[in-house]
Protein backbone atom coordinates (compact mmCIF):
# COMPACT_ATOMS: atom_id res chain seq x y z
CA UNK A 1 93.98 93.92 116.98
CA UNK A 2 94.92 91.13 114.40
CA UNK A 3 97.81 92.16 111.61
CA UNK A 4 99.43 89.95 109.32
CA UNK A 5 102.61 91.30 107.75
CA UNK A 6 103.95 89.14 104.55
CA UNK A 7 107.67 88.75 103.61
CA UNK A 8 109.52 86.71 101.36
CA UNK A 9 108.60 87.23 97.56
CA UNK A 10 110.71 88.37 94.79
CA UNK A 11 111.89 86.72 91.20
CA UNK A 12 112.83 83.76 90.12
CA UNK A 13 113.37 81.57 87.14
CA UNK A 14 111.32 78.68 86.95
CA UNK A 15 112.61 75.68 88.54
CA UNK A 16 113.54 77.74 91.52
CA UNK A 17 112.28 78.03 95.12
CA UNK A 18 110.75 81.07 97.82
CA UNK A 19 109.85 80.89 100.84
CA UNK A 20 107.17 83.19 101.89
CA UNK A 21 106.66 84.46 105.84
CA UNK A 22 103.70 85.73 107.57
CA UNK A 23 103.99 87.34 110.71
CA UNK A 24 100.35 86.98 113.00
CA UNK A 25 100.08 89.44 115.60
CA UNK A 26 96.36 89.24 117.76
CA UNK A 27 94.36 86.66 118.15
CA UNK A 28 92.67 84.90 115.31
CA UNK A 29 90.99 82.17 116.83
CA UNK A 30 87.62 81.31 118.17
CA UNK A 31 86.46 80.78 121.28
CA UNK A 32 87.05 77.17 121.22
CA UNK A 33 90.93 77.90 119.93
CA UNK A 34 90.32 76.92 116.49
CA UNK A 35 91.87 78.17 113.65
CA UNK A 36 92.40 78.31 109.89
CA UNK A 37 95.31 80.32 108.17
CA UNK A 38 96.64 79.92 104.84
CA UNK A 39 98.37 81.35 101.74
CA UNK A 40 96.03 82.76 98.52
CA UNK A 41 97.00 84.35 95.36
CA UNK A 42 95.03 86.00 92.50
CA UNK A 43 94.05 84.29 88.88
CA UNK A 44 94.96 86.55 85.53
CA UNK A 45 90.67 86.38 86.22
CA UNK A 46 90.99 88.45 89.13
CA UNK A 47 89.57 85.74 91.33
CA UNK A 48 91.47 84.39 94.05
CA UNK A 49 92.88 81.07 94.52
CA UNK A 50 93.60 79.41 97.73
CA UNK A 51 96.95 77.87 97.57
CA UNK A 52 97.65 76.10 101.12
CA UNK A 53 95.96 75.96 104.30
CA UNK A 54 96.64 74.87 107.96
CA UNK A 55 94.55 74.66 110.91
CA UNK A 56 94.98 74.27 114.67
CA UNK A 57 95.34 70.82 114.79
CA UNK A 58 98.09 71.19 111.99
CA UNK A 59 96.23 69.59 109.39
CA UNK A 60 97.14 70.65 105.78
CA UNK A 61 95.05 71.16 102.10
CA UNK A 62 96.76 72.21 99.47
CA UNK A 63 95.66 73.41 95.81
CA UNK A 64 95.56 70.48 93.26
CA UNK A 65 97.78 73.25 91.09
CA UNK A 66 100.20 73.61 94.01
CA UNK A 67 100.38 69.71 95.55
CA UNK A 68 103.73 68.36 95.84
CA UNK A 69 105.61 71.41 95.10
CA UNK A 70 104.09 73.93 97.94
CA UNK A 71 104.69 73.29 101.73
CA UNK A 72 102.46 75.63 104.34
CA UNK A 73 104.44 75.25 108.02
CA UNK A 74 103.66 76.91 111.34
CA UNK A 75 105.45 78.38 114.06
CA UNK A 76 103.14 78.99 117.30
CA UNK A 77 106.07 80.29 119.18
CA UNK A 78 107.06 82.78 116.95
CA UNK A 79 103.48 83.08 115.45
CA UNK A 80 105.29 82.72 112.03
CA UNK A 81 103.00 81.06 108.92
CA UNK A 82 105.45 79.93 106.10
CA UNK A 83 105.13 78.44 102.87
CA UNK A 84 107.76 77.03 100.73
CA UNK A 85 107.54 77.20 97.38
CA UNK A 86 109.63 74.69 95.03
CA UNK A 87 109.78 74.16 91.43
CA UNK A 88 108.07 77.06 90.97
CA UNK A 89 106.46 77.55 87.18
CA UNK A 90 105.74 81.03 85.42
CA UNK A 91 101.77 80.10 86.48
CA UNK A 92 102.85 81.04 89.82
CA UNK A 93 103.21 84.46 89.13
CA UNK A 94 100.67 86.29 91.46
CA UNK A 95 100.89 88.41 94.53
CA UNK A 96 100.51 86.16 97.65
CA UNK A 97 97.91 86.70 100.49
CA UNK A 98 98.23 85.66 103.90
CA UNK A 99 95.21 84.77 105.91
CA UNK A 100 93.72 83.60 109.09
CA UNK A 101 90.62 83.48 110.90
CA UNK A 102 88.53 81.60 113.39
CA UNK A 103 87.02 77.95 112.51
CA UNK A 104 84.72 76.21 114.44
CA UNK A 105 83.09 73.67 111.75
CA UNK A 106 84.56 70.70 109.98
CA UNK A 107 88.39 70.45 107.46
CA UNK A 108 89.36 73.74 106.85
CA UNK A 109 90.10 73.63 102.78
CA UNK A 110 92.18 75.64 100.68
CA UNK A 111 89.72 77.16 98.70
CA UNK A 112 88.25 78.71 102.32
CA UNK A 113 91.39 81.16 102.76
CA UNK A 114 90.50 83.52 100.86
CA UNK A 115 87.24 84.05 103.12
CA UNK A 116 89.17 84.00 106.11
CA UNK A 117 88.38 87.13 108.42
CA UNK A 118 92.12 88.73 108.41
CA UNK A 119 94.35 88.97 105.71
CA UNK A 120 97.70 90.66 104.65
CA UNK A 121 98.88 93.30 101.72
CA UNK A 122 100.33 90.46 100.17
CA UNK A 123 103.74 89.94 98.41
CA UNK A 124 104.80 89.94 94.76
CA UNK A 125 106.12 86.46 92.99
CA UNK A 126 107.43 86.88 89.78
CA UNK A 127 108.46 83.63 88.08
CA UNK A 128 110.05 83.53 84.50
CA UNK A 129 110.92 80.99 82.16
């Protein structure tokens, strides 16, 4: 059975830094050992926004809104997914979603997280200016 269990978010004034933690436990990749996992977050629209994503290869995408501020790092031996968070702005404000499923075709792209089969409970990032 595949849980993901978030840590990491709390307040901040903008500027600052988080790092979020995702613990995997199960196995969330295909057949073929492929994998996408990545952080999302919900819009004031209630949609939801991929932020970062990794796959099994370690290959990174990142949010255009998020580039160069956001880092998404994986630990297979710990089965830890991470994603630092600097210069954070009040925009940033959202709960945070962990996800991870199994890919078998072509870049995995932030915008795919939030489609990935498992996903967390989330935690809360509260940024103020």
């Amino acid at each position: 059975q595949v849980r993901l269990v978030e840590s990491g978010g709390g307040s901040v004034q903008a500027g600052g830094s988080l790092r979020l933690s995702c613990v995997v436990s199960g196995n969330v990749a295909s057949s073929s050992k492929r994998y996408c996992m990545g952080w999302f977050r919900r819009v004031p629209e209630k949609q939801r926004e991929g932020v970062a994503v990794i796959d099994s290869n370690g290959s990174q995408g990142y949010a255009d809104s998020v580039k160069g501020r956001f880092t998404i790092s994986q630990d297979n031996l710990k089965n830890i997914l991470s994603l630092q968070m600097n210069t954070l702005k009040p925009e940033d404000t959202s709960k945070y979603y962990c996800a991870a499923g199994p890919w078998n075709g072509g870049d995995c792209r932030s915008s795919m997280v939030p489609f990935l089969a498992y996903q967390g409970q989330g935690t809360q990032v509260t940024v103020s200016s």
